[in-house]
N, C-alpha and C. Protein backbone atom coordinates (compact mmCIF):
# COMPACT_ATOMS: atom_id res chain seq x y z
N UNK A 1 48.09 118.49 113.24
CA UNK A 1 47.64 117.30 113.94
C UNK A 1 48.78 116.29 114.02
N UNK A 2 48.73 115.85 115.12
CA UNK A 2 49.96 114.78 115.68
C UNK A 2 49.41 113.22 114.90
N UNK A 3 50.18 112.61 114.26
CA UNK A 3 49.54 110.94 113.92
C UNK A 3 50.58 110.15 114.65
N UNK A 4 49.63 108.80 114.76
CA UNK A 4 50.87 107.71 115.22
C UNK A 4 52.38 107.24 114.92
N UNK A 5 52.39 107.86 113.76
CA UNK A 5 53.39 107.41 112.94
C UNK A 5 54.44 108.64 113.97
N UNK A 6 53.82 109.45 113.64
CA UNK A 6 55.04 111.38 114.48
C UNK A 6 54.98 110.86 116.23
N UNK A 7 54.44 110.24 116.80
CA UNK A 7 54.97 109.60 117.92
C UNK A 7 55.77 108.64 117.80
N UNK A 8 55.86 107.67 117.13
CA UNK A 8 56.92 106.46 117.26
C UNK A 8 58.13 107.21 117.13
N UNK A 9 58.22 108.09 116.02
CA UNK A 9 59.36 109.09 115.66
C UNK A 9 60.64 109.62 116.89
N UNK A 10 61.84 109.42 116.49
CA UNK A 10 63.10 109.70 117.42
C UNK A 10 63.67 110.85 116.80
N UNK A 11 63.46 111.78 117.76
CA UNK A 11 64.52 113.13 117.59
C UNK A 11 65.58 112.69 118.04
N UNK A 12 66.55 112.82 117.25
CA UNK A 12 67.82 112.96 118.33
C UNK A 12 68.30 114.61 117.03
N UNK A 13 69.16 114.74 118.25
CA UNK A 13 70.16 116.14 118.31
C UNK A 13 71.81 115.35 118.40
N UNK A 14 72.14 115.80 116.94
CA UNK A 14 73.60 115.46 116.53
C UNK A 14 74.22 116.97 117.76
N UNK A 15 75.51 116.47 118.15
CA UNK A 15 76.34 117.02 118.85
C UNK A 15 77.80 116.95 117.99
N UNK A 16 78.33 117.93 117.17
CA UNK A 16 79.97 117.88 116.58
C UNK A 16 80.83 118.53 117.49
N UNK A 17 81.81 117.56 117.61
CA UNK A 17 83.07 118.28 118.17
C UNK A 17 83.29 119.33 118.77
N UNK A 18 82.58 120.36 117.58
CA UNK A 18 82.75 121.57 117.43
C UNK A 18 81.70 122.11 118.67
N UNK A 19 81.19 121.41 118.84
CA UNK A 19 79.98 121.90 120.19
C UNK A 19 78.47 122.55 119.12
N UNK A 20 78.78 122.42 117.52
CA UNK A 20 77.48 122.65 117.02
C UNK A 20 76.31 121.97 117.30
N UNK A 21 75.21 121.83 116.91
CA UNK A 21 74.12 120.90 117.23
C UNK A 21 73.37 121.34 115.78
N UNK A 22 72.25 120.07 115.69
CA UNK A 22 71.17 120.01 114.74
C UNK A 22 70.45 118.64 114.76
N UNK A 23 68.79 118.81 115.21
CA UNK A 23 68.15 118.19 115.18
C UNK A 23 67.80 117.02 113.80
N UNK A 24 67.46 116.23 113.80
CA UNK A 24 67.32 115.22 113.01
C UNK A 24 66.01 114.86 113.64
N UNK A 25 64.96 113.93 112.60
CA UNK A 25 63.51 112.94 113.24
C UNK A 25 64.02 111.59 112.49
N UNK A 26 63.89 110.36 112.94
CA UNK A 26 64.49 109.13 112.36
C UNK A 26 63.14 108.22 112.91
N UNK A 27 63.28 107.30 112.19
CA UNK A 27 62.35 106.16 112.60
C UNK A 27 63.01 105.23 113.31
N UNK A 28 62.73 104.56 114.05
CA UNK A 28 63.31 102.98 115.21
C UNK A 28 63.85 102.17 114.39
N UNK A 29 63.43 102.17 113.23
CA UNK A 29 64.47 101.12 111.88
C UNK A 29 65.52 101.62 111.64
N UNK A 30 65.46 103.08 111.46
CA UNK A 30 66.85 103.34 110.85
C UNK A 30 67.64 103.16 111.81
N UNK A 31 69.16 103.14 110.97
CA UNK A 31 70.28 102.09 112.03
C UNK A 31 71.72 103.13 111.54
N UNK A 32 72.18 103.04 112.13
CA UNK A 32 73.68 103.96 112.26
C UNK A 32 73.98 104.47 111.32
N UNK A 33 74.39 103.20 110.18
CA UNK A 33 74.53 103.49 108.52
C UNK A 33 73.46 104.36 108.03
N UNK A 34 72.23 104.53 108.38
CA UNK A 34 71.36 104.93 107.58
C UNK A 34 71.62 106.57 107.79
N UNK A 35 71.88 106.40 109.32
CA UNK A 35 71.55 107.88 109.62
C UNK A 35 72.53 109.04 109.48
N UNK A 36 73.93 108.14 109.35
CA UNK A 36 75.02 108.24 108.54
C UNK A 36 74.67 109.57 107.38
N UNK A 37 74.67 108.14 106.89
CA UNK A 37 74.27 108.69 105.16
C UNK A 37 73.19 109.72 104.95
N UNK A 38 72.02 110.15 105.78
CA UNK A 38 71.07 110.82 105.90
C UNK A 38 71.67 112.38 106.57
N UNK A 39 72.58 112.45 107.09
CA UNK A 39 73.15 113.74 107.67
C UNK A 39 74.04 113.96 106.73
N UNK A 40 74.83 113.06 105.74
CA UNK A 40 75.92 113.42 105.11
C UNK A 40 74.97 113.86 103.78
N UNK A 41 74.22 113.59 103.44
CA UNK A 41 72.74 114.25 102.21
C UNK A 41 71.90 115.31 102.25
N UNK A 42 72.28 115.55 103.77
CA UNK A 42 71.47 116.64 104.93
C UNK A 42 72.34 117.75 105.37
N UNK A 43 73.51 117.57 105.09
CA UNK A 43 74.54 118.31 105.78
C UNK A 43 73.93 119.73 106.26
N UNK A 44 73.20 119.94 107.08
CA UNK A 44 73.25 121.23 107.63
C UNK A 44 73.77 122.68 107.31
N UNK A 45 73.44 123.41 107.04
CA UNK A 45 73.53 124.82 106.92
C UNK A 45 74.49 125.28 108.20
N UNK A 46 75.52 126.24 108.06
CA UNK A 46 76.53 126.08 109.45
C UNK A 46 77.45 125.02 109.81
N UNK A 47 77.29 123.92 109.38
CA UNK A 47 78.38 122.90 109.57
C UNK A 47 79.15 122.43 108.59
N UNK A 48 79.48 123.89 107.57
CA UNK A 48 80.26 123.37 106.40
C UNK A 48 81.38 123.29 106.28
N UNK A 49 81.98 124.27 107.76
CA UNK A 49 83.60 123.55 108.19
C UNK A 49 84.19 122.37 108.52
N UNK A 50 82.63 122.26 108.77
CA UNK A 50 83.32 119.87 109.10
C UNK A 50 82.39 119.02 108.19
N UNK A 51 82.17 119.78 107.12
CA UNK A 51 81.85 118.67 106.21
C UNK A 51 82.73 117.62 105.53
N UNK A 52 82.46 116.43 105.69
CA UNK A 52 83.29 115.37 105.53
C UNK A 52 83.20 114.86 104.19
N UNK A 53 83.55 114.00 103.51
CA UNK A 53 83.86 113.66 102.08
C UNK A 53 83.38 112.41 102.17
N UNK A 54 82.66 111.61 102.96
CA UNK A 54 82.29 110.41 102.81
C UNK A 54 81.37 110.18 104.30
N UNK A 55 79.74 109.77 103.92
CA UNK A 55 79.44 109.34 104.99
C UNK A 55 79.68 108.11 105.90
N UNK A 56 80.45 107.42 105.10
CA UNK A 56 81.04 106.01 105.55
C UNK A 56 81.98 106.44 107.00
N UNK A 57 82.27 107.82 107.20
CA UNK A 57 83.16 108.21 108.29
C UNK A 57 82.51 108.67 109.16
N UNK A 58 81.31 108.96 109.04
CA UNK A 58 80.30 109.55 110.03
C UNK A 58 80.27 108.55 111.48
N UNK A 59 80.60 108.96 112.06
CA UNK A 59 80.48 107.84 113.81
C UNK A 59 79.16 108.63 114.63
N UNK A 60 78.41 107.68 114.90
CA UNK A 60 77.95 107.94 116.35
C UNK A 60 77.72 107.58 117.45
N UNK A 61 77.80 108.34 118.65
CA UNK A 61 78.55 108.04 119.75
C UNK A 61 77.33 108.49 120.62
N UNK A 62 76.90 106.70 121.32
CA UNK A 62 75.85 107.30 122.54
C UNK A 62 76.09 106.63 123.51
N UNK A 63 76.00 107.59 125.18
CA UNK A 63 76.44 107.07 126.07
C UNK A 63 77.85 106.81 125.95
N UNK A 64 78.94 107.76 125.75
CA UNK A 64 79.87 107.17 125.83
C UNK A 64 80.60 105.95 124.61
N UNK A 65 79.44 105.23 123.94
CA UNK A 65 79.93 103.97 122.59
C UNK A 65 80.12 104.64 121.14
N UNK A 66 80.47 103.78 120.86
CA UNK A 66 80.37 104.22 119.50
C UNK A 66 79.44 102.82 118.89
N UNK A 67 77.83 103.70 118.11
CA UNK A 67 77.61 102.82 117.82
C UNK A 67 77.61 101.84 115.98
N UNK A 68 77.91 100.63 115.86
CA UNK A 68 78.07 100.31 114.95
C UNK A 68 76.89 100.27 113.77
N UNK A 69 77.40 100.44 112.56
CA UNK A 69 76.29 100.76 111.35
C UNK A 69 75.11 99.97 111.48
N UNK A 70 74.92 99.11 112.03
CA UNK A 70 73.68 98.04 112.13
C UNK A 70 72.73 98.05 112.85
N UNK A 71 73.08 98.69 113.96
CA UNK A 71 72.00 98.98 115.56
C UNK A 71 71.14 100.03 115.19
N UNK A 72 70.09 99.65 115.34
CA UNK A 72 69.05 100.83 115.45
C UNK A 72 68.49 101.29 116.17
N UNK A 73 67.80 102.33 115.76
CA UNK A 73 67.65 103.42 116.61
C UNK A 73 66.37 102.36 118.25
N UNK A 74 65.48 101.32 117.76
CA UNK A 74 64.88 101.02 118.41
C UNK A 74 65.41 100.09 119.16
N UNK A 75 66.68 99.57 118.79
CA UNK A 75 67.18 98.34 119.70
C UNK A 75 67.59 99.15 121.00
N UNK A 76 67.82 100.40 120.48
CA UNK A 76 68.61 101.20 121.68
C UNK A 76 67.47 101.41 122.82
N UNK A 77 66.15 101.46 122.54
CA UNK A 77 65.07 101.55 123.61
C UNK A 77 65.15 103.21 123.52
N UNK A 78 65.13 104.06 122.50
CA UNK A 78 65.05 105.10 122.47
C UNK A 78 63.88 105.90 122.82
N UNK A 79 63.54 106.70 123.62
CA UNK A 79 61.90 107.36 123.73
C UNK A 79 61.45 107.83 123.06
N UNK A 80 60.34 107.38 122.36
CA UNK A 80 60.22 108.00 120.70
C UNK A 80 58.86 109.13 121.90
N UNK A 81 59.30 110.20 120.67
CA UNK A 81 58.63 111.35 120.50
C UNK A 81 59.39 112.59 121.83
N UNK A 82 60.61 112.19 122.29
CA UNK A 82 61.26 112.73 123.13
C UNK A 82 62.73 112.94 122.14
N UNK A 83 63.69 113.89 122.78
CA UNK A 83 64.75 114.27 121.77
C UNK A 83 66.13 113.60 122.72
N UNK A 84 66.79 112.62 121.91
CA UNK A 84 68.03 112.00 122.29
C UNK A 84 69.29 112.34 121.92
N UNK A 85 70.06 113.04 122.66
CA UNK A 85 71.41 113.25 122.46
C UNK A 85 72.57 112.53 121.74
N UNK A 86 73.47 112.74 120.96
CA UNK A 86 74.35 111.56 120.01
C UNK A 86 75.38 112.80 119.64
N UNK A 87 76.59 112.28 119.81
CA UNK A 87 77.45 113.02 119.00
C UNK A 87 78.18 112.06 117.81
N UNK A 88 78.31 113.24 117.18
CA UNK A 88 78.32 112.63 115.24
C UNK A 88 80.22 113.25 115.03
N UNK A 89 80.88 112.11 115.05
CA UNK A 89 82.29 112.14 114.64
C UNK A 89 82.36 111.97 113.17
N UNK A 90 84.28 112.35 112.84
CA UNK A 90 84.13 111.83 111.18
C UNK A 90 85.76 110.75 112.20
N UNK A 91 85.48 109.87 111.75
CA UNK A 91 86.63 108.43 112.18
C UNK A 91 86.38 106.89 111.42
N UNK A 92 87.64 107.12 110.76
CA UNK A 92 87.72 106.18 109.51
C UNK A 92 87.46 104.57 110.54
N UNK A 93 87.84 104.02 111.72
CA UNK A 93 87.60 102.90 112.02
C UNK A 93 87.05 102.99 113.21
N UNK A 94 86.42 101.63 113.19
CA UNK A 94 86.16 101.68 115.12
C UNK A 94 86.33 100.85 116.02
N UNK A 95 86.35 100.68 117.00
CA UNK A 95 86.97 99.83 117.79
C UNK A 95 86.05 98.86 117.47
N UNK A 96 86.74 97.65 118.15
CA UNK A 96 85.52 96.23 117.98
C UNK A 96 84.57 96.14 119.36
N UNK A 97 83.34 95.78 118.93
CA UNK A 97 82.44 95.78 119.85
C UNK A 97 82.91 95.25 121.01
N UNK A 98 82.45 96.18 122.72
CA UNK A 98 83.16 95.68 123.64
C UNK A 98 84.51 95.27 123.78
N UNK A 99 85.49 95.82 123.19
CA UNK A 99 86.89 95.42 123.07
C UNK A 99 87.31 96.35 124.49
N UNK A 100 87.15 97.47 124.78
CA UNK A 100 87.35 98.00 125.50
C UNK A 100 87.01 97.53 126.63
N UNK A 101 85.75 97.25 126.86
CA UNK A 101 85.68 96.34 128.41
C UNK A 101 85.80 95.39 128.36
N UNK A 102 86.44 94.36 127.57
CA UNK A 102 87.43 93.10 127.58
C UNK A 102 88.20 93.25 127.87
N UNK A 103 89.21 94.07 127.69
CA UNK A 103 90.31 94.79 128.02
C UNK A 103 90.63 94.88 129.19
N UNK A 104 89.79 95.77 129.84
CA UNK A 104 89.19 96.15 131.11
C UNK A 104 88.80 94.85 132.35
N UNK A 105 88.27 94.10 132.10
CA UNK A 105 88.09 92.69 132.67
C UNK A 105 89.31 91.52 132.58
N UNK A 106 90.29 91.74 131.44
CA UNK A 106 91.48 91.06 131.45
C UNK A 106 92.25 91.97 132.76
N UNK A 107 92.46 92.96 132.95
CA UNK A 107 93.06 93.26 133.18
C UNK A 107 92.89 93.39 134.68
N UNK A 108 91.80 93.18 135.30
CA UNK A 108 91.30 93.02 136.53
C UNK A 108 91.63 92.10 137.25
N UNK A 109 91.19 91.27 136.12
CA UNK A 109 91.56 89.64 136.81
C UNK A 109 92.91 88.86 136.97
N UNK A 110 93.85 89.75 136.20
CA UNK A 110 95.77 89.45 136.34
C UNK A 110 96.27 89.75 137.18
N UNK A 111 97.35 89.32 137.34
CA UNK A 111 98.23 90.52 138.77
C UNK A 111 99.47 90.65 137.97
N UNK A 112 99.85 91.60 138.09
CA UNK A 112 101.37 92.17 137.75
C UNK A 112 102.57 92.32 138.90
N UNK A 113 102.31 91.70 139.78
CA UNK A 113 102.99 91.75 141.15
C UNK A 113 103.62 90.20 141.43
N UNK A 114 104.97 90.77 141.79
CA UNK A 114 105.56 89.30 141.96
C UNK A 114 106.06 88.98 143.31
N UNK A 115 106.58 88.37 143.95
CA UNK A 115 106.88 88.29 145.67
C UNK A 115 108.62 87.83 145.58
N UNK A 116 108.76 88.84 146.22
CA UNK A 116 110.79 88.40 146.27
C UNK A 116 110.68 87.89 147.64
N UNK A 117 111.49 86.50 147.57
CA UNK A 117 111.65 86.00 148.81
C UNK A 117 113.25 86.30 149.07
């Protein structure tokens, strides 16, 4: 029997490098760090060539971001009871939020072109 609680519930499917996969169920609270630490306690059967030495290095990456230890799974507007894609890096730092399309918007708005008279 299905309860309310197993609908709110977020599958996502870790994606490594390696092109392995393995399902995970998380709640809308848990948040990057958590889920972190929950795969690195979980480590999977088959993924013991990239087992990492610290879940503090665990990254995950949705849509393209990397998201930071604090965001959770529900801020993301995730479809609970549907399965969401994420790939799970090991990378000691991460960029700063939106640094990249700051970057990107500086660089739009400059010109690098000069006029020889």
């Amino acid at each position: 029997m299905t309860t309310q609680r197993d609908l709110e519930m977020v599958n996502l499917r870790l994606i490594l490098v390696s092109g392995k996969t393995q399902d995970f169920i998380f709640s809308p609270n848990d948040s990057a760090t958590d889920i972190a630490k929950h795969v690195f306690d979980n480590w999977p059967l088959g993924w013991e060539e990239e087992q990492v030495s610290s879940p503090s290095i665990l990254r995950l990456i949705f849509q393209g971001r990397f998201l930071h230890g604090n965001v959770t799974l529900g801020a993301l507007k995730l479809p609970p009871g549907r399965t969401t894609v994420m790939h799970l890096v090991a990378r000691e730092t991460l960029p700063e939020p939106n640094s990249h399309g700051q970057r990107n918007r500086e660089k739009t708005t400059e010109s690098n072109c000069c006029l020889l008279l």
